[in-house]
C-alpha atoms as a PDB file:
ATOM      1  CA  UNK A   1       2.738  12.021  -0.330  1.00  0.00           C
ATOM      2  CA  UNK A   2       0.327   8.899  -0.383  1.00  0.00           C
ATOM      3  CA  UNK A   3      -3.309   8.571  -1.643  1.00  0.00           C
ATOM      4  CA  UNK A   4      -4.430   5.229  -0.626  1.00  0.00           C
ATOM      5  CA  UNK A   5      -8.025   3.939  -0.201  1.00  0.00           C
ATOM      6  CA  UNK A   6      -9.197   1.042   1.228  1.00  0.00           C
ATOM      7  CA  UNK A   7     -12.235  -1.158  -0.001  1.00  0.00           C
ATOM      8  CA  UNK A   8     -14.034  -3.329   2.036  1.00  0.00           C
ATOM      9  CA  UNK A   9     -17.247  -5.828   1.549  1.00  0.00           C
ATOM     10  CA  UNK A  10     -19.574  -5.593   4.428  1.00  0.00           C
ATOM     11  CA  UNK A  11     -20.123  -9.267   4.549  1.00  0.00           C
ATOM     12  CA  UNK A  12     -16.357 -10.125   3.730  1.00  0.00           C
ATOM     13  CA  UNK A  13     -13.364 -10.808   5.936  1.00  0.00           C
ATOM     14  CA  UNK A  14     -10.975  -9.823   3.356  1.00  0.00           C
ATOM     15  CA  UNK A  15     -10.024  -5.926   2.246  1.00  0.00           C
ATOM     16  CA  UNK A  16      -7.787  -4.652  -0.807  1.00  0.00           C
ATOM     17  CA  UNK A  17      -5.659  -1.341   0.340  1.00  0.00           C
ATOM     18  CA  UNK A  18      -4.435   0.304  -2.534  1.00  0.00           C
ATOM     19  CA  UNK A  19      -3.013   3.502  -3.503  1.00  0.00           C
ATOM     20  CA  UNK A  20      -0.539   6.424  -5.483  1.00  0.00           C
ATOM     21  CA  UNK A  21       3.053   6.979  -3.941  1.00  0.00           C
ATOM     22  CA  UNK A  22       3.567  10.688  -5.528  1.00  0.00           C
ATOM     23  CA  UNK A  23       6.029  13.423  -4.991  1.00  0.00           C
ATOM     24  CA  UNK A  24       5.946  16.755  -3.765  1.00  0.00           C
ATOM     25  CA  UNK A  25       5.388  17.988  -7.075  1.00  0.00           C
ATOM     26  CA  UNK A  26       2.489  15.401  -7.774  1.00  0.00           C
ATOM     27  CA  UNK A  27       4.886  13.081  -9.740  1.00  0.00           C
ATOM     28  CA  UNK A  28       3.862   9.760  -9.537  1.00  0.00           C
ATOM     29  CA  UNK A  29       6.985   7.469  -8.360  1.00  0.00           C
ATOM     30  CA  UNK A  30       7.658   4.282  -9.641  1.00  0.00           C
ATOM     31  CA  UNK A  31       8.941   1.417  -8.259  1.00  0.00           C
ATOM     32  CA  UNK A  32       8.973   2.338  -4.634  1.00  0.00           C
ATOM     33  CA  UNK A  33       9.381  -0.765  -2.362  1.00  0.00           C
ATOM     34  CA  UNK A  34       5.861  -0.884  -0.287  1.00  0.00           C
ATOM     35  CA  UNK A  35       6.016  -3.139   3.007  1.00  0.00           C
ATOM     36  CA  UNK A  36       2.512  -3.719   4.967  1.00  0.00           C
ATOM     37  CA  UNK A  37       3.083  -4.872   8.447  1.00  0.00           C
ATOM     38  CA  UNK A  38       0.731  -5.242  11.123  1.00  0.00           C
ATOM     39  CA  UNK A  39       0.636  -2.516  14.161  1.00  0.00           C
ATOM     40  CA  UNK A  40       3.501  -5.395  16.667  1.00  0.00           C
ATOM     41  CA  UNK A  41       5.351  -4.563  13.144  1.00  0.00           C
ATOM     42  CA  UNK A  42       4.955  -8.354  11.682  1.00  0.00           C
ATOM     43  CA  UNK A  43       5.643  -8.618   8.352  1.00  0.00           C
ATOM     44  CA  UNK A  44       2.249  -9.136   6.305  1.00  0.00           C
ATOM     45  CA  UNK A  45       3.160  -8.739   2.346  1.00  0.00           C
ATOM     46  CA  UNK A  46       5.202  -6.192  -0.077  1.00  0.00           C
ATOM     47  CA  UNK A  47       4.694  -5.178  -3.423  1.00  0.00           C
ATOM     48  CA  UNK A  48       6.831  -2.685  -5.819  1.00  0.00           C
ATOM     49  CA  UNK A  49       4.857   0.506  -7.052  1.00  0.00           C
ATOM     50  CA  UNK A  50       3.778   0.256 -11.295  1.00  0.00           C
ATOM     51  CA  UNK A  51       5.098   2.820 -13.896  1.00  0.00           C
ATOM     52  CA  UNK A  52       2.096   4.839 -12.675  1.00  0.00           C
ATOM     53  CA  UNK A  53       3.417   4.702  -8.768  1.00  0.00           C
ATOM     54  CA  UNK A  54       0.406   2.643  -7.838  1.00  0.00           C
ATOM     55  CA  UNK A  55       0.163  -0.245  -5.338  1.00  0.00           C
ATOM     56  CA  UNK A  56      -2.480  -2.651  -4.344  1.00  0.00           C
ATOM     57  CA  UNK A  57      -2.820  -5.300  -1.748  1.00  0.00           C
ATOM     58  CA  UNK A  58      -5.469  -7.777  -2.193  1.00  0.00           C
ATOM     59  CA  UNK A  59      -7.452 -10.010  -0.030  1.00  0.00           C
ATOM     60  CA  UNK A  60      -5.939  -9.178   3.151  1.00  0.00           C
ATOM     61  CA  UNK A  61      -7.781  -9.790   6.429  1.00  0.00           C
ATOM     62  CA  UNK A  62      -9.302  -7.279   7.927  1.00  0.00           C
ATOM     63  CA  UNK A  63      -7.567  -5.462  10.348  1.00  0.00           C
ATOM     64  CA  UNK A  64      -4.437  -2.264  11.716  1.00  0.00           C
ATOM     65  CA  UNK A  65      -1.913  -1.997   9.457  1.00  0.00           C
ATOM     66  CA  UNK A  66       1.046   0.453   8.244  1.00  0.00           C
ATOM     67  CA  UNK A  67       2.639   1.034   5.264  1.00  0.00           C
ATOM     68  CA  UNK A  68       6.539   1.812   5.096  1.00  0.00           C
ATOM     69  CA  UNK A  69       7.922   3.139   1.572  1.00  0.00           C
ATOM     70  CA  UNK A  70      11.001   2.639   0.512  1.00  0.00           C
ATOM     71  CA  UNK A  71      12.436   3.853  -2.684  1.00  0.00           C
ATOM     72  CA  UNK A  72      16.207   4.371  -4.176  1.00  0.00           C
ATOM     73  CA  UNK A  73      17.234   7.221  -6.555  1.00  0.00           C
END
């Protein structure tokens, strides 16, 4: 399961997307690799998910996007 949010200025050009990678039982996961790519599937950045299972990209141009998760037990 993924919360995410996305914040956005109305006067900017640049959003954050951020949000909690849980599991089914509301666990929050750590360390899950998160890969943001735009919709023709280039790559745009990654980050790792904190203790908490939280993730944030920052100052990314507006615009469609997906998220893939990827995360090792």
């Amino acid at each position: 399961m993924l919360l995410g949010s996305m914040a956005q200025n109305a006067f900017a050009q640049k959003i954050e997307i951020k949000g909690t990678v849980r599991d089914a039982s509301d666990k929050s996961i750590e360390y899950v690799n998160v890969v943001l790519q735009t919709i023709d599937s280039t790559f745009v950045a990654g980050v790792t998910t904190s203790p908490e299972g939280e993730f944030i990209f920052k100052n990314t141009a507006a615009g469609d996007y997906t998220c893939s998760f990827q995360h090792r037990v």
